[in-house]
N, C-alpha and C. Protein backbone atom coordinates (compact mmCIF):
# COMPACT_ATOMS: atom_id res chain seq x y z
N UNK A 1 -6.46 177.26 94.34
CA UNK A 1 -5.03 177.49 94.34
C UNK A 1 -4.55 177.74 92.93
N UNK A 2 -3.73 178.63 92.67
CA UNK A 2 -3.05 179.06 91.62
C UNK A 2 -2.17 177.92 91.29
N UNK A 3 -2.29 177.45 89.50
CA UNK A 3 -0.89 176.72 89.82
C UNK A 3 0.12 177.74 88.87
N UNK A 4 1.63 177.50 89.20
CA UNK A 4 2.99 178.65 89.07
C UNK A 4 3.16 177.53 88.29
N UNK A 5 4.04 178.02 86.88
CA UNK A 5 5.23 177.27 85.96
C UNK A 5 5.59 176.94 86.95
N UNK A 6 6.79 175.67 86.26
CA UNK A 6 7.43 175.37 87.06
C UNK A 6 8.98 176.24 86.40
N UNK A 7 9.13 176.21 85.18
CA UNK A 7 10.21 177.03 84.46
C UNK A 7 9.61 178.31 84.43
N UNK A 8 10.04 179.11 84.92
CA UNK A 8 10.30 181.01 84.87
C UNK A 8 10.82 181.64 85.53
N UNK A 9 11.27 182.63 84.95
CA UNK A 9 12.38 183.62 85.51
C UNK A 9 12.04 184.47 85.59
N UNK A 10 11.95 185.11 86.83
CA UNK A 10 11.48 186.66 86.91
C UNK A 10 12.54 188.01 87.29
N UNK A 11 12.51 188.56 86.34
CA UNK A 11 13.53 189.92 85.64
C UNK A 11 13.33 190.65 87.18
N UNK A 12 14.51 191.46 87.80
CA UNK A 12 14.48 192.28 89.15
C UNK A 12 13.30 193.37 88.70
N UNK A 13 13.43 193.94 87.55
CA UNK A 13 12.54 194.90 86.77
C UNK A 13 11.01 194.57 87.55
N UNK A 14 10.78 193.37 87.74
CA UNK A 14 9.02 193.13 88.28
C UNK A 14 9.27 193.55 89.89
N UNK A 15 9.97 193.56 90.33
CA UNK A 15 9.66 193.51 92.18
C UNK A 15 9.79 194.91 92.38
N UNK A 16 10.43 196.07 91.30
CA UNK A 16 10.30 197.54 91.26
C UNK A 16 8.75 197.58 90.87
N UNK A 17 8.49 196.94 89.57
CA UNK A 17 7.15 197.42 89.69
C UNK A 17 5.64 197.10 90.65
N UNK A 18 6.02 195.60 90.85
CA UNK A 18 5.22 195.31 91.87
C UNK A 18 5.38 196.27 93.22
N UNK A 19 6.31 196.48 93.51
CA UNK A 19 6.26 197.46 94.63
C UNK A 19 5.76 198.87 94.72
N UNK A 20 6.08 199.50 93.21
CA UNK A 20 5.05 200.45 92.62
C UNK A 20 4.22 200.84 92.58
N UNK A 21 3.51 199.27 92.40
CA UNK A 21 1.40 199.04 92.64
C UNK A 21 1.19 198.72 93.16
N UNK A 22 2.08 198.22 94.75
CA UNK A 22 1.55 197.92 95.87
C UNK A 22 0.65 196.49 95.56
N UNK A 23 1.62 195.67 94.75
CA UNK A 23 0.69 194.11 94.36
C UNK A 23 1.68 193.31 94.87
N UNK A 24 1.34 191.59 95.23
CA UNK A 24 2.50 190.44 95.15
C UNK A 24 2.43 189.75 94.50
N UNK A 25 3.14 189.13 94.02
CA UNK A 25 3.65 188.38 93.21
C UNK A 25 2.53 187.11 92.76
N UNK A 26 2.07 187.27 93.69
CA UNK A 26 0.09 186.09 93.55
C UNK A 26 -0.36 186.70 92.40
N UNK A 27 -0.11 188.44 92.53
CA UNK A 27 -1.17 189.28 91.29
C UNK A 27 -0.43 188.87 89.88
N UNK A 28 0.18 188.36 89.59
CA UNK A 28 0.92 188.23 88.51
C UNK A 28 0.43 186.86 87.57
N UNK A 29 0.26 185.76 88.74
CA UNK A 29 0.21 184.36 88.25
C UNK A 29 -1.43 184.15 88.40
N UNK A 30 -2.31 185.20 89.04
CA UNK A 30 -3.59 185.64 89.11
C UNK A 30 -3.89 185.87 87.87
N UNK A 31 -3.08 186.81 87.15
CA UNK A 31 -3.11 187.48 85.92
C UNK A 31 -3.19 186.69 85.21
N UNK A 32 -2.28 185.66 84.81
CA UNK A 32 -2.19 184.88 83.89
C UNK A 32 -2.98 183.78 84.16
N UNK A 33 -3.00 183.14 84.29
CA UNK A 33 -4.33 181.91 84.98
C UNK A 33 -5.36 182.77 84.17
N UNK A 34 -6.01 183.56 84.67
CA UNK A 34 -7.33 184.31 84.23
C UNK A 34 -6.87 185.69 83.20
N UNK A 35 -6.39 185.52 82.20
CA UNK A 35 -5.98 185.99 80.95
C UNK A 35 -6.92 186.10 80.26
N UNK A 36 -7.22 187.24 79.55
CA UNK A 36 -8.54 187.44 78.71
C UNK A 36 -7.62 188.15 77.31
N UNK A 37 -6.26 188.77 77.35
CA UNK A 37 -5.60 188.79 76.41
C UNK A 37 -4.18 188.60 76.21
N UNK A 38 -4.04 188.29 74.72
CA UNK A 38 -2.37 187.96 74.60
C UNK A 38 -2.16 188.59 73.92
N UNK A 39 -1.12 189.53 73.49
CA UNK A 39 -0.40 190.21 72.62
C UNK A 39 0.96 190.50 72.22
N UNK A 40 1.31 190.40 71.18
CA UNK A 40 2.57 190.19 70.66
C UNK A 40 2.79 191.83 71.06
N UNK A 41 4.52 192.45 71.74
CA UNK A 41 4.53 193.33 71.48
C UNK A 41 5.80 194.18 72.15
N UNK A 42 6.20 195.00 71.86
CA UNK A 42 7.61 195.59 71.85
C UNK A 42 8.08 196.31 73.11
N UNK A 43 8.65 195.65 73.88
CA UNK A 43 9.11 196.34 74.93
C UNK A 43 10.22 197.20 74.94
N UNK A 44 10.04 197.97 76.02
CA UNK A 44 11.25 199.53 75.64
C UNK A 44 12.57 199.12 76.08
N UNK A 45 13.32 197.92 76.15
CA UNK A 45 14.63 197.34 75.91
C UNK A 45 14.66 196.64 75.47
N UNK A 46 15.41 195.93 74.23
CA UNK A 46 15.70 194.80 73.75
C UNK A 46 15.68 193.75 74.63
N UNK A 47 14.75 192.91 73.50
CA UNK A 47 14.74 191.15 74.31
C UNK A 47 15.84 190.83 75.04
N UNK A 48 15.79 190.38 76.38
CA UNK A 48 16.96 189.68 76.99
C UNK A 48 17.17 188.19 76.67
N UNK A 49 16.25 187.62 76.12
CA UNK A 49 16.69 186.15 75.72
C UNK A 49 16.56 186.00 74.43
N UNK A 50 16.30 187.04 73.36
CA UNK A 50 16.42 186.23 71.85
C UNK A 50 14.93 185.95 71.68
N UNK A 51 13.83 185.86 73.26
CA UNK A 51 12.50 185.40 72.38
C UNK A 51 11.71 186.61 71.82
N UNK A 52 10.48 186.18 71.96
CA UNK A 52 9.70 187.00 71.88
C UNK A 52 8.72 187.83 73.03
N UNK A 53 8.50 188.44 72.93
CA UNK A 53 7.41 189.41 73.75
C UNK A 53 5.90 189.28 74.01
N UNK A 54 5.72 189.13 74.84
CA UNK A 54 4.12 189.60 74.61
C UNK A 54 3.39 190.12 76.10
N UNK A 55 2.22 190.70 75.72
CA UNK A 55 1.46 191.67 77.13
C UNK A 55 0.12 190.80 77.19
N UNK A 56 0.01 189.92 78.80
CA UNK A 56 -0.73 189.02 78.91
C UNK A 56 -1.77 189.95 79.63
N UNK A 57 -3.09 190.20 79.61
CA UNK A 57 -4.10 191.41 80.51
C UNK A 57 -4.85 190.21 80.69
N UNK A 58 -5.23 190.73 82.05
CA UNK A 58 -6.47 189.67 82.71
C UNK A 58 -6.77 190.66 84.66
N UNK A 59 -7.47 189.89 84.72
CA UNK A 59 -7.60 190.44 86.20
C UNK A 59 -6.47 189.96 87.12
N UNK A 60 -6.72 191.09 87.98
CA UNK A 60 -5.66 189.88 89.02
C UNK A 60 -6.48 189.97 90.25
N UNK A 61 -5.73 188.89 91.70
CA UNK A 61 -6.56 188.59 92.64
C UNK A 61 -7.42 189.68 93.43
N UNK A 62 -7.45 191.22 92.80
CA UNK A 62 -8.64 192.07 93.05
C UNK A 62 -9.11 192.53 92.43
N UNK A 63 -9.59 191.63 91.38
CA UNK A 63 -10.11 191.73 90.08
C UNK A 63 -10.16 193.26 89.24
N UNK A 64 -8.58 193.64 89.35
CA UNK A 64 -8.03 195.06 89.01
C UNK A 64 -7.57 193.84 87.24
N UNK A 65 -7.95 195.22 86.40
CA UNK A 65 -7.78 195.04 85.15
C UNK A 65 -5.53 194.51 85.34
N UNK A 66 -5.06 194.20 85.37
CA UNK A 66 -3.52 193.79 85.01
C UNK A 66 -2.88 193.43 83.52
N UNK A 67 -2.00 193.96 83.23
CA UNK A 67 -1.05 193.44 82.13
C UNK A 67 0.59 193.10 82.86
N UNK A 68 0.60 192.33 82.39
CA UNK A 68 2.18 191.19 82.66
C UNK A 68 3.40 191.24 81.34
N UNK A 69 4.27 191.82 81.47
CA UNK A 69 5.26 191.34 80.21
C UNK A 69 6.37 190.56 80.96
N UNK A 70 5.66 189.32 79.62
CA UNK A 70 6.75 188.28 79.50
C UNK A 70 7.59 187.86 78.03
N UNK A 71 8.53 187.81 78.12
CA UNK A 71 9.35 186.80 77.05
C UNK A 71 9.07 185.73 77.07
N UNK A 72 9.07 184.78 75.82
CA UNK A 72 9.07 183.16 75.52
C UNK A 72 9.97 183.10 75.02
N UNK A 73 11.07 182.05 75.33
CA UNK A 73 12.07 181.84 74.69
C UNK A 73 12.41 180.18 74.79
N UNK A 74 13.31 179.19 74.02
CA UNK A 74 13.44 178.31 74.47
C UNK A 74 15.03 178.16 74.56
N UNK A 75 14.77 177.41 75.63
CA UNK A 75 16.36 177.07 75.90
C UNK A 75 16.67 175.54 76.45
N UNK A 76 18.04 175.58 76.69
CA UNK A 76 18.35 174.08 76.87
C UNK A 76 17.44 172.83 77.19
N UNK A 77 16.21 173.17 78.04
CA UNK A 77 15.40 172.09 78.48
C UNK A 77 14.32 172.27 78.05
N UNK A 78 14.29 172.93 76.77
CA UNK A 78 13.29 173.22 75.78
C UNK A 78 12.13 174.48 75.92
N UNK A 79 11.85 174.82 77.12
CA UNK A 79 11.18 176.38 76.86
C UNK A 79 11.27 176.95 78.28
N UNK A 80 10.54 178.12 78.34
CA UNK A 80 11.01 178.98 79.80
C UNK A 80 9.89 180.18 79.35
N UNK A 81 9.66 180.73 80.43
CA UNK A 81 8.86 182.00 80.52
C UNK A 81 9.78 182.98 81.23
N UNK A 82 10.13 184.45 80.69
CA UNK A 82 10.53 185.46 81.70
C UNK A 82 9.54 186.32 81.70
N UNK A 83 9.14 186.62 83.04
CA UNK A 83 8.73 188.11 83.12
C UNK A 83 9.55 189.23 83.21
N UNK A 84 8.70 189.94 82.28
CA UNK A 84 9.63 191.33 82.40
C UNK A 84 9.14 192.44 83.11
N UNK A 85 7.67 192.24 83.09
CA UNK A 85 7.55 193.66 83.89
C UNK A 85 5.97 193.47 84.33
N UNK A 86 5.33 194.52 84.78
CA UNK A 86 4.01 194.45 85.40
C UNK A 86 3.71 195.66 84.67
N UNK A 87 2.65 196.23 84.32
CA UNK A 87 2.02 197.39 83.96
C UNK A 87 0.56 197.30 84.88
């Protein structure tokens, strides 16, 4: 079993792209669990929370190469994950 944050927010921006690649939302937290990279890096709209960026690549549950963009940011109850998008 996958375990999910319990803090994250996921941007409407991911359920366009997940629907895109014909993946669910399992492929995402697949992704990250089994992460083979992290990278700092610039997405094509300004940060929505002030954090930072980065493109998490790993497999996901059909062991298809995946990248995930998420923001880190912290806020009132001290940190949070958003996703922003699927590639």
């Amino acid at each position: 079993m996958i375990s999910v944050p319990r803090r994250y927010i996921i941007d409407g921006h991911v359920y366009t792209r997940l629907a895109q690649r014909r993946m669910t939302d399992r492929s995402i937290w697949f992704t990250i669990k089994n992460a083979t990279i992290c990278a700092a890096y610039v997405p094509d709209r300004p940060c929505l929370t002030d954090g930072t960026s980065w493109r998490i690549t790993g497999p996901d549950e059909d062991d298809e190469p995946t990248s995930v963009g998420v923001e880190t940011f912290v806020d009132h109850l001290g940190e949070r994950l958003l996703i922003i998008t699927v590639f």
